[in-house]
C-alpha atoms as a PDB file:
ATOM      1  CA  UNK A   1     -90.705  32.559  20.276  1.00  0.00           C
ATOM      2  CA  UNK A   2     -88.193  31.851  23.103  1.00  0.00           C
ATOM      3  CA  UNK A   3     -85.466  34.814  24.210  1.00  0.00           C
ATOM      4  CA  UNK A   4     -83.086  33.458  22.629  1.00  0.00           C
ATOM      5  CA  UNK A   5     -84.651  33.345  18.842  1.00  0.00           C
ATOM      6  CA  UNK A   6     -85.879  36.992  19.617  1.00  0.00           C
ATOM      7  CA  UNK A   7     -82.055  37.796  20.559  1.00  0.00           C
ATOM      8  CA  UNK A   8     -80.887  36.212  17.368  1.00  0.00           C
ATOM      9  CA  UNK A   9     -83.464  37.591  15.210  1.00  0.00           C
ATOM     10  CA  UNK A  10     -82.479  41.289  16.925  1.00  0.00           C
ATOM     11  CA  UNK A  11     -78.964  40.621  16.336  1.00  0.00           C
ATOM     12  CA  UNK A  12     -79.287  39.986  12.924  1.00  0.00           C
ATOM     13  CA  UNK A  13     -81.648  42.835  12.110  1.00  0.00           C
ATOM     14  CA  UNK A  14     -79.197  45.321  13.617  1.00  0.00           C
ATOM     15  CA  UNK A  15     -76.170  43.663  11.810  1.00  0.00           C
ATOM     16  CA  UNK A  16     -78.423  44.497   8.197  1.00  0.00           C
ATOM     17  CA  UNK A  17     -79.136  48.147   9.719  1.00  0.00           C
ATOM     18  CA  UNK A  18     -75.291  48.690  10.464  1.00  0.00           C
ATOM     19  CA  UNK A  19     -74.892  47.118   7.082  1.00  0.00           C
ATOM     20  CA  UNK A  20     -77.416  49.248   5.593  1.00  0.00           C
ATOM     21  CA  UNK A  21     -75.261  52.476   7.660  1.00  0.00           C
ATOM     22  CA  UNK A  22     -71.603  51.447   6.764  1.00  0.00           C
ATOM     23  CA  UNK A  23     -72.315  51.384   3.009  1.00  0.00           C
ATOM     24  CA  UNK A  24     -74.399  54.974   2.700  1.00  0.00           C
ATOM     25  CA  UNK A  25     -71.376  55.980   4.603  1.00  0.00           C
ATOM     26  CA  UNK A  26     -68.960  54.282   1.729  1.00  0.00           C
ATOM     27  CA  UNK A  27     -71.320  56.408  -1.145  1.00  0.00           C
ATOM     28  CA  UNK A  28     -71.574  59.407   0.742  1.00  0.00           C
ATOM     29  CA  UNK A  29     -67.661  59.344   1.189  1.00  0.00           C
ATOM     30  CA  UNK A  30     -67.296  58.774  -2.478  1.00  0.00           C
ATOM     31  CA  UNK A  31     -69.619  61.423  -3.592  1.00  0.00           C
ATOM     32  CA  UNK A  32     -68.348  63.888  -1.314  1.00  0.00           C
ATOM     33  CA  UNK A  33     -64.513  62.707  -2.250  1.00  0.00           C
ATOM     34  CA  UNK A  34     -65.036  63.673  -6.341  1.00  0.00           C
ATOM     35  CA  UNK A  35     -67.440  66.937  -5.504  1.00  0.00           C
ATOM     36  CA  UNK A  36     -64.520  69.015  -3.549  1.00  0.00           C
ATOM     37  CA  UNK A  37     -66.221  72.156  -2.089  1.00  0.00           C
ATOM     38  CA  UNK A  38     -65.229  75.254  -3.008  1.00  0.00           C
ATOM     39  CA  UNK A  39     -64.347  74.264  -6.573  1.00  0.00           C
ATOM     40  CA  UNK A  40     -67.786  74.500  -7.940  1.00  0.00           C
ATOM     41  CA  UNK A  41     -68.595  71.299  -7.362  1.00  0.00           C
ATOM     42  CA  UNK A  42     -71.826  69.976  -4.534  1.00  0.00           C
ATOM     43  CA  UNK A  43     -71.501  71.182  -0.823  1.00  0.00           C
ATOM     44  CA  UNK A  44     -72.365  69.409   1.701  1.00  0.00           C
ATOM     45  CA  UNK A  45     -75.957  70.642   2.093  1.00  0.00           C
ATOM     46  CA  UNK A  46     -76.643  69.069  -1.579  1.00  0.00           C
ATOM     47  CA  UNK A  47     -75.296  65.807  -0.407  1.00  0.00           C
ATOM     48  CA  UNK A  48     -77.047  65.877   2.581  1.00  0.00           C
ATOM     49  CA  UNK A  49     -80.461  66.382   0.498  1.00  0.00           C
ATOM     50  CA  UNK A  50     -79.658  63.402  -2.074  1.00  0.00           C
ATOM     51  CA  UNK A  51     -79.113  61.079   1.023  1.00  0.00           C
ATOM     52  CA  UNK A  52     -82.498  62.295   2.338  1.00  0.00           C
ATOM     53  CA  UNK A  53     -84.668  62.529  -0.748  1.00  0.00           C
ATOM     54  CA  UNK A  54     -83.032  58.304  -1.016  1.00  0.00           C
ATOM     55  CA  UNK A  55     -83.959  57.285   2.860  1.00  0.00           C
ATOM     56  CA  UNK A  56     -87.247  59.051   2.050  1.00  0.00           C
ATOM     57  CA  UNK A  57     -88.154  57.450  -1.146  1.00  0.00           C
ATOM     58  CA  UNK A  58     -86.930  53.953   0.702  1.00  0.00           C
ATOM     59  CA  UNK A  59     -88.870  54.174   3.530  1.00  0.00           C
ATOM     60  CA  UNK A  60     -91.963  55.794   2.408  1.00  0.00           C
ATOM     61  CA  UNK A  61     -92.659  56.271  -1.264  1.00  0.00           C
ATOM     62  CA  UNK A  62     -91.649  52.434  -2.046  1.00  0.00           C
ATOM     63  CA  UNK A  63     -93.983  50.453   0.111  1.00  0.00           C
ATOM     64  CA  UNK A  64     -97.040  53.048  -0.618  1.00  0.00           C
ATOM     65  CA  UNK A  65     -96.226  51.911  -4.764  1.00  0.00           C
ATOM     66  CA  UNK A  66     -97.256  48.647  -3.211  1.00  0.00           C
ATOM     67  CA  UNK A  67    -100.144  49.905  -2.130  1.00  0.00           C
ATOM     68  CA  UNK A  68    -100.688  51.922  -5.411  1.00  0.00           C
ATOM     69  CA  UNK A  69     -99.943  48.824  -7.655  1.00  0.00           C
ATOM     70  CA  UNK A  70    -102.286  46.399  -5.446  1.00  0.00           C
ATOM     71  CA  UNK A  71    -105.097  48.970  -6.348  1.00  0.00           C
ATOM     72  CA  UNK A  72    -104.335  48.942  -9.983  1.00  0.00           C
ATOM     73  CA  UNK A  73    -104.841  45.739 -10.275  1.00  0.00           C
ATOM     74  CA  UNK A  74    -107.346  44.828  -8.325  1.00  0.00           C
ATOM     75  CA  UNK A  75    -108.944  47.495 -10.700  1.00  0.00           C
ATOM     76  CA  UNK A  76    -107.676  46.182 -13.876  1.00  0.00           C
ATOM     77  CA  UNK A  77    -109.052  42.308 -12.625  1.00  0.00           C
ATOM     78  CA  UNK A  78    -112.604  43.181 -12.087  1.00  0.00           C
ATOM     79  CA  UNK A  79    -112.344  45.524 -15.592  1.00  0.00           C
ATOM     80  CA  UNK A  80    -111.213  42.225 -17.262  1.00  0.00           C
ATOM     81  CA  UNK A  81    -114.088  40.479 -15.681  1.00  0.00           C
ATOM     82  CA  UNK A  82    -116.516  42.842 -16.787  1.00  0.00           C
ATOM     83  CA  UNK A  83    -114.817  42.636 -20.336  1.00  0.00           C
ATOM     84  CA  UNK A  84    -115.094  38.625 -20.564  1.00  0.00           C
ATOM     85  CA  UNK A  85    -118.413  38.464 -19.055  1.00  0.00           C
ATOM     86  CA  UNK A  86    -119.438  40.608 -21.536  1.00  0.00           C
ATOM     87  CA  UNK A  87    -118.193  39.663 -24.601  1.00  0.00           C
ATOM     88  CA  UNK A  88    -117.043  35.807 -24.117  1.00  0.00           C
ATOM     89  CA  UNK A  89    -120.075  34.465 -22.290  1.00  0.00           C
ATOM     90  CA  UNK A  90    -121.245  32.499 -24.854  1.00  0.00           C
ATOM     91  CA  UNK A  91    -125.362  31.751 -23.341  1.00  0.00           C
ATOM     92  CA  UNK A  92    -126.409  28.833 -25.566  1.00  0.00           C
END
């Protein structure tokens, strides 16, 4: 890859992170906007929580599910195997 596709490709992943940054700043700003504090409603440490228990589950518990669900099947493909080779093998 020359600089200047590296430079590009750097650009562009920043502009998706500022993205990514401008509109958790738009739902945070909602959330906090109809939960006023002081009128019973979530303070700010409950907000803050919700945001990280969502970057959490984003960047860690959804690619190990791919990892979980690659198992799975793999598992469920060799049970299948066993299953036909089993009970469709017709030896004749």
């Amino acid at each position: 890859m020359t600089q200047v596709k590296v430079r590009n490709t750097m650009y562009k992943m920043l502009l998706k992170k500022d993205d990514l940054v401008n509109r958790a700043r738009v739902l945070f700003n909602n959330i906090a906007r109809r939960f006023p504090a002081g009128k019973g409603g979530f303070g700010m440490n409950e907000i803050l929580g919700i945001a990280a228990g969502i970057i959490i589950a984003a960047l860690i518990v959804v690619p190990g599910l791919k990892g979980l669900t690659n198992s799975i099947m793999q598992k469920l493909k060799q049970w299948w195997e066993g299953i036909e080779n089993d009970f469709f093998s017709f030896n004749g």
